[in-house]
Protein backbone atom coordinates (compact mmCIF):
# COMPACT_ATOMS: atom_id res chain seq x y z
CA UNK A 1 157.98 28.89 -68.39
CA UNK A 2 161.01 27.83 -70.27
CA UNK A 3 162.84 26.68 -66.54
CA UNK A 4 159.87 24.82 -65.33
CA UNK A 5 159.62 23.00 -68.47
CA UNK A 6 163.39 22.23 -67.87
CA UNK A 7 162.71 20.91 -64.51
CA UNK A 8 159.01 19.09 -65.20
CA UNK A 9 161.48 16.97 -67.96
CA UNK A 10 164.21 15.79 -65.18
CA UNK A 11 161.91 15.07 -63.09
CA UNK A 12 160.36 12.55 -65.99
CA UNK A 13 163.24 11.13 -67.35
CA UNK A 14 164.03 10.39 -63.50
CA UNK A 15 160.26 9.15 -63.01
CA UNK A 16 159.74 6.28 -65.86
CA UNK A 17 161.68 4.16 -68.04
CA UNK A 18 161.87 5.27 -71.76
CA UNK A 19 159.94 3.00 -73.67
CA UNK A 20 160.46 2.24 -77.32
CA UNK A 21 157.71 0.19 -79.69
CA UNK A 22 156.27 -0.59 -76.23
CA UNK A 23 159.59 -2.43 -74.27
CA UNK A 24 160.75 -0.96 -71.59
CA UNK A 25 164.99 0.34 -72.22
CA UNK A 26 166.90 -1.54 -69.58
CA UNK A 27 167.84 0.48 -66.42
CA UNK A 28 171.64 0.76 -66.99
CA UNK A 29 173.44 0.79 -63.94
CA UNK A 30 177.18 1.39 -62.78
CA UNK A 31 179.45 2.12 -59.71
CA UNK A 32 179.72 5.42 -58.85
CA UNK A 33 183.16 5.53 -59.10
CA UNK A 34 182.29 5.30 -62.99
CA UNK A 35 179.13 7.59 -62.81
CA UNK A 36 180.92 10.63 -64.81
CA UNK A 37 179.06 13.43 -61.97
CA UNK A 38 181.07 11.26 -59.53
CA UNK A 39 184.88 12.26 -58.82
CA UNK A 40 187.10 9.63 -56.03
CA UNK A 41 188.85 12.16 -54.35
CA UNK A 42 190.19 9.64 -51.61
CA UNK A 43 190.15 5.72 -52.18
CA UNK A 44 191.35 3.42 -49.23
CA UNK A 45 189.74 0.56 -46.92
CA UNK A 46 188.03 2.46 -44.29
CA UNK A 47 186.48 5.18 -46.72
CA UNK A 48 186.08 6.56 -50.19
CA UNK A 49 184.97 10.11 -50.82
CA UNK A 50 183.51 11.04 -54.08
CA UNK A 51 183.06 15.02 -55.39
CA UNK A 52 179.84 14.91 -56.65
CA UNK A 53 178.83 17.35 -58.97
CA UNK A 54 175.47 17.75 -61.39
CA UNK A 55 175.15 21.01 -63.48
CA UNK A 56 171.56 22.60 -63.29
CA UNK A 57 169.11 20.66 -65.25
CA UNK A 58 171.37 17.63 -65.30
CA UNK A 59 170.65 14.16 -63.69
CA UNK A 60 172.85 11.55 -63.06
CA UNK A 61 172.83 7.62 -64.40
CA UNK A 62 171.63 4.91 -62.29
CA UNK A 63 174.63 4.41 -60.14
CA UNK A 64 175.84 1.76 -56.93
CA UNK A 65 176.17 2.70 -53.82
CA UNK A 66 177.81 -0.58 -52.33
CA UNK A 67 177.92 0.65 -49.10
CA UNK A 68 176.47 3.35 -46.54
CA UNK A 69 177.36 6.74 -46.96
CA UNK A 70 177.03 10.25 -45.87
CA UNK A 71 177.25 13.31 -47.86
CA UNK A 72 177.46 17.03 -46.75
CA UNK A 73 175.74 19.65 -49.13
CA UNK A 74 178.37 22.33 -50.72
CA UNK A 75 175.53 24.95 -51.45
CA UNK A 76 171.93 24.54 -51.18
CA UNK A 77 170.05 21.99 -53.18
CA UNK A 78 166.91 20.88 -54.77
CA UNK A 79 167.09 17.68 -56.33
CA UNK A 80 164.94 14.21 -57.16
CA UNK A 81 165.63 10.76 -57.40
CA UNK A 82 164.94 7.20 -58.00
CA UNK A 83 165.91 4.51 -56.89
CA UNK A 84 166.57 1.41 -59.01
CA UNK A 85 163.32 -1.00 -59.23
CA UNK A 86 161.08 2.16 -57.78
CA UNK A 87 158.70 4.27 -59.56
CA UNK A 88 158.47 6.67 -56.90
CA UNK A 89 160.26 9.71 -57.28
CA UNK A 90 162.08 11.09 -53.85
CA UNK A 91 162.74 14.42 -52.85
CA UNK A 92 165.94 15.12 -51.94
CA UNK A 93 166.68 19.03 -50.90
CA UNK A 94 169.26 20.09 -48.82
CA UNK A 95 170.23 23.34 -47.52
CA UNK A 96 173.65 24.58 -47.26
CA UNK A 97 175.78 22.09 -45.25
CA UNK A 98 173.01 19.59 -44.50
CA UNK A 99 174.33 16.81 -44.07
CA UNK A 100 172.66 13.18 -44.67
CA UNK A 101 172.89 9.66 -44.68
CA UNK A 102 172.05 6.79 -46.85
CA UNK A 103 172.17 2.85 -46.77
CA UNK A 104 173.34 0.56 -49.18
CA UNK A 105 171.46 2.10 -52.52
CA UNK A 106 171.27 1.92 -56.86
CA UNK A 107 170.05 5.58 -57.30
CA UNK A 108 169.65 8.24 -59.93
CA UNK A 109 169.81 12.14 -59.24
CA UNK A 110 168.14 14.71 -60.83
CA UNK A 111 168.90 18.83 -60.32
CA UNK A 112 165.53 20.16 -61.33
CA UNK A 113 167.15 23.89 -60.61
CA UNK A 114 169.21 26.38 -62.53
CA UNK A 115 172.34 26.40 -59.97
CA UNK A 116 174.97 23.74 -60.26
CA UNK A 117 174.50 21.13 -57.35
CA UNK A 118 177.57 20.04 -55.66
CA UNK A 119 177.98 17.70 -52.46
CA UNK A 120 180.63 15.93 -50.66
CA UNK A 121 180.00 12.09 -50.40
CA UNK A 122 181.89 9.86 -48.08
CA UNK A 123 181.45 6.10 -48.44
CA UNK A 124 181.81 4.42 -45.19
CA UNK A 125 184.27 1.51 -46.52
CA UNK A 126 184.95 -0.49 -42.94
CA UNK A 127 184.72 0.01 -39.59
CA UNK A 128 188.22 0.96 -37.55
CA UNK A 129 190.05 -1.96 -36.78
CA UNK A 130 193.41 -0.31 -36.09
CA UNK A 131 192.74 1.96 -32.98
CA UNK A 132 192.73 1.20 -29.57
CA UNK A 133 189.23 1.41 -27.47
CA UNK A 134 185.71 1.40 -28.36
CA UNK A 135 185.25 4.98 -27.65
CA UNK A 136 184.70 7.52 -30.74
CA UNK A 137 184.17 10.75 -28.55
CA UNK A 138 186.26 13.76 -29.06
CA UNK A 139 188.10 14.42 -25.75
CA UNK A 140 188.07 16.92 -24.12
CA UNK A 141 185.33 18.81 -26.16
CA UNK A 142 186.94 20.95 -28.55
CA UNK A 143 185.82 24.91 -28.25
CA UNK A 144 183.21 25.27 -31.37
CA UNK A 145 181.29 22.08 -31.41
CA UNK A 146 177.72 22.78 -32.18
CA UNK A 147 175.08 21.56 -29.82
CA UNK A 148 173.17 19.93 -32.73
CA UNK A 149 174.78 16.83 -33.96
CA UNK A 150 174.14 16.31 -37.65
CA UNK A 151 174.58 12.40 -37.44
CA UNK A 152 175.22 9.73 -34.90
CA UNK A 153 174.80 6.37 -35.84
CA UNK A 154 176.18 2.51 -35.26
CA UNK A 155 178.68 3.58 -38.45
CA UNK A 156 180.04 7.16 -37.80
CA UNK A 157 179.62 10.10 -35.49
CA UNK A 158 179.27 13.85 -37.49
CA UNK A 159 179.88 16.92 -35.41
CA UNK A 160 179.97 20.33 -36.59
CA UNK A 161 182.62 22.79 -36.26
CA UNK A 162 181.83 26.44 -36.72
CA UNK A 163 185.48 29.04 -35.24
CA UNK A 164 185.18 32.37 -35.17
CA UNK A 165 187.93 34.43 -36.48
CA UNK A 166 191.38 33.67 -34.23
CA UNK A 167 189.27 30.91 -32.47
CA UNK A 168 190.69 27.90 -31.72
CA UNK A 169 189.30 24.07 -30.73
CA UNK A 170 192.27 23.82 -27.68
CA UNK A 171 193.91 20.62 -28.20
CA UNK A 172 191.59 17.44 -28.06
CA UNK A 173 192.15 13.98 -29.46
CA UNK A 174 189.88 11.85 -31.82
CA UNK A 175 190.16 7.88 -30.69
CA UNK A 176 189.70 6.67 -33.92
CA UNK A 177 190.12 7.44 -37.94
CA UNK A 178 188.10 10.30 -39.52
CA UNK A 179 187.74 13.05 -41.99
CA UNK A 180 187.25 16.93 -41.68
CA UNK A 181 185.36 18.70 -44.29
CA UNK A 182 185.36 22.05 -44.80
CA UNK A 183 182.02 23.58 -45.30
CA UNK A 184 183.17 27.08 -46.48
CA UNK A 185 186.37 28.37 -47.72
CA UNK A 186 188.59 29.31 -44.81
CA UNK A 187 192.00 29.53 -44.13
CA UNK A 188 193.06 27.35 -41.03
CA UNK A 189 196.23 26.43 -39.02
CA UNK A 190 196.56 22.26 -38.16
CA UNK A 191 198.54 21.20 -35.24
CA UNK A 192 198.71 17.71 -35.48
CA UNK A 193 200.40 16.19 -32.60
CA UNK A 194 204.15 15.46 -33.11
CA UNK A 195 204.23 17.26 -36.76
CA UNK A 196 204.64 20.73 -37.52
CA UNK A 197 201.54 23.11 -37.81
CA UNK A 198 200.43 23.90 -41.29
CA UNK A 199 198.48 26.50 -42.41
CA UNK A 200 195.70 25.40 -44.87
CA UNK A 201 193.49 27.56 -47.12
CA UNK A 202 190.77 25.41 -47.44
CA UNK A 203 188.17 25.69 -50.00
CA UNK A 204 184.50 24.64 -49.13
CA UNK A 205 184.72 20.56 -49.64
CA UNK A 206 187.84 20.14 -48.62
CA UNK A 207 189.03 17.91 -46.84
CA UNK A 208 191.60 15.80 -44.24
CA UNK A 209 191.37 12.15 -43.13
CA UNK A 210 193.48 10.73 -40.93
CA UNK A 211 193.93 6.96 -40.54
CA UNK A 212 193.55 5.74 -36.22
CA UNK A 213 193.75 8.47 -33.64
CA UNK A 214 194.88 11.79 -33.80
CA UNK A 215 195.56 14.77 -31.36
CA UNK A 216 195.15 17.82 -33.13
CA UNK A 217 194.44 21.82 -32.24
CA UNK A 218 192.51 23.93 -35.05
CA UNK A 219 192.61 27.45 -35.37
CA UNK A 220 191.04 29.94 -37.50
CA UNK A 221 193.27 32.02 -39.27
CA UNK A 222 190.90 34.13 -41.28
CA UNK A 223 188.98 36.63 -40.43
CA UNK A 224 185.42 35.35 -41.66
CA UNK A 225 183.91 32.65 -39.30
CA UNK A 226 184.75 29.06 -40.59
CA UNK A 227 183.01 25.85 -40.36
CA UNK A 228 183.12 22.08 -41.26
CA UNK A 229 182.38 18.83 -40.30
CA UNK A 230 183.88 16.36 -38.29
CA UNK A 231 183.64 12.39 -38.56
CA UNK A 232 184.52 9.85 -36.67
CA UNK A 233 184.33 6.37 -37.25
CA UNK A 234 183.33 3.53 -34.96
C-alpha cells in the first residue's frame, strides 16, 4: 500500500544513516529553537515552550534538547524516533492530551501517519528562585482536578483540569511560577487576583504562564466541557 510504503520510508530514514560510496553522512544536529517543525512561542529563564508541529509523513532533523522537558499531545499521535548515537528506533505514540516527559536529549521525530502531528513542548529552563516556600501544591484544591496526575517529578508538578460547562475551580493559589495549557478549544473567564477578569477563547495549545505565585479562579464559559493542564514548578 502506497501509505505503508510512506511510513516503512520514515521509519528508515529515522533508523540508519545515509551512506554514500560506503561513508557514513554526518548526523547534522541543531537546537530546536532552529529545527524548522519547532516554533518558541515563549522564551524566558524559567521556561521555553516550543509549538511543535510535523505534517504526516514528515520527520524532523536531529535536534537539542538542552534541557528536560515535557510536552502535552494536541491530537493523537503515532510517531518514531532516534536518538543521536542510537540505532534503535523508539516508539513514541501518544493519545490525545498525553502528556510526557523527557531528559536532557539530541533526537529526531518521525510521523509515520497521514494526520498532521502537533504537540505542545515546554522546556523546563530553571527551577523558581523568586517565590516564597518550598511548597508547589495548589491550595485549596481547585474544583476539576483529576485524580490521575499526569506528571510529578523533582522538576515540575502536571495536574489536569477538565470544567464542565459554567464550572468553576473556586479561587485557589499556585505557590510558585507555571503555565496552563489548554487541551481543547474553550472559551474561559481568568480572575487573576488583583487584575480584572478576562474572558479568553482559548484554542487547544494555548497557553498562560505566570512568573512566582498567583491566585486565580477559572471558569468555563462555554458550553462544551473544557480541559487543560496545569504546571507548576519546583
Amino acid at each position: 500500500m502506497r501509505v505503508a510504503g510512506f511510513a516503512a520510508a520514515v521509519v528508515a530514514t529515522l533508523g540508519c544513516t545515509l551512506v554514500g560510496q560506503g561513508v557514513a553522512t554526518p548526523e547534522f544536529q541543531i537546537p530546536a529553537i532552529r529545527e524548522p517543525h519547532h516554533f518558541v512561542k515563549l522564551d524566558n529563564k524559567y521556561v521555553r515552550v516550543l509549538d511543535v508541529t510535523v505534517p504526516g509523513f514528515d520527520g524532523t532533523l536531529f535536534h537539542i534538547h538542552e534541557n528536560p522537558y515535557f510536552w502535552i499531545s494536541i491530537g493523537a499521535a503515532t510517531l518514531r524516533a532516534v536518538n543521536l548515537g542510537s540505532k534503535d528506533v523508539v516508539e513514541l505514540d501518544a493519545t490525545d492530551g498525553q502528556v510526557r516527559y523527557s531528559p536532557v536529549v539530541t533526537h529526531r521525530v518521525g510521523n509515520i501517519v497521514a494526520t498532521t502531528f502537533r504537540n505542545i513542548t515546554v522546556q523546563i529552563q530553571g527551577r523558581d528562585d523568586i517565590s516564597p516556600g518550598a511548597s508547589f501544591m495548589a491550595t485549596p484544591k481547585p474544583a476539576g482536578y483529576q485524580a490521575q496526575v499526569p506528571l510529578d517529578n523533582e522538576l515540575v508538578r502536571v495536574e489536569r483540569l477538565v470544567l464542565q460547562p459554567g464550572q468553576s475551580t473556586g479561587r485557589y493559589t499556585l505557590p510558585k511560577s507555571g503555565i496552563l495549557i489548554a487541551g481543547h478549544d474553550g472559551n474561559i473567564t481568568l480572575e487573576v487576583q488583583g487584575l480584572a477578569p478576562r474572558k479568553i477563547a482559548m484554542k487547544a495549545g494555548d497557553f498562560e504562564w505566570h512568573t512566582g505565585p498567583e491566585t486565580h479562579v477559572i471558569t468555563n464559559a462555554g458550553t462544551a466541557p473544557w480541559d487543560a493542564i496545569e504546571a507548576v514548578w519546583k
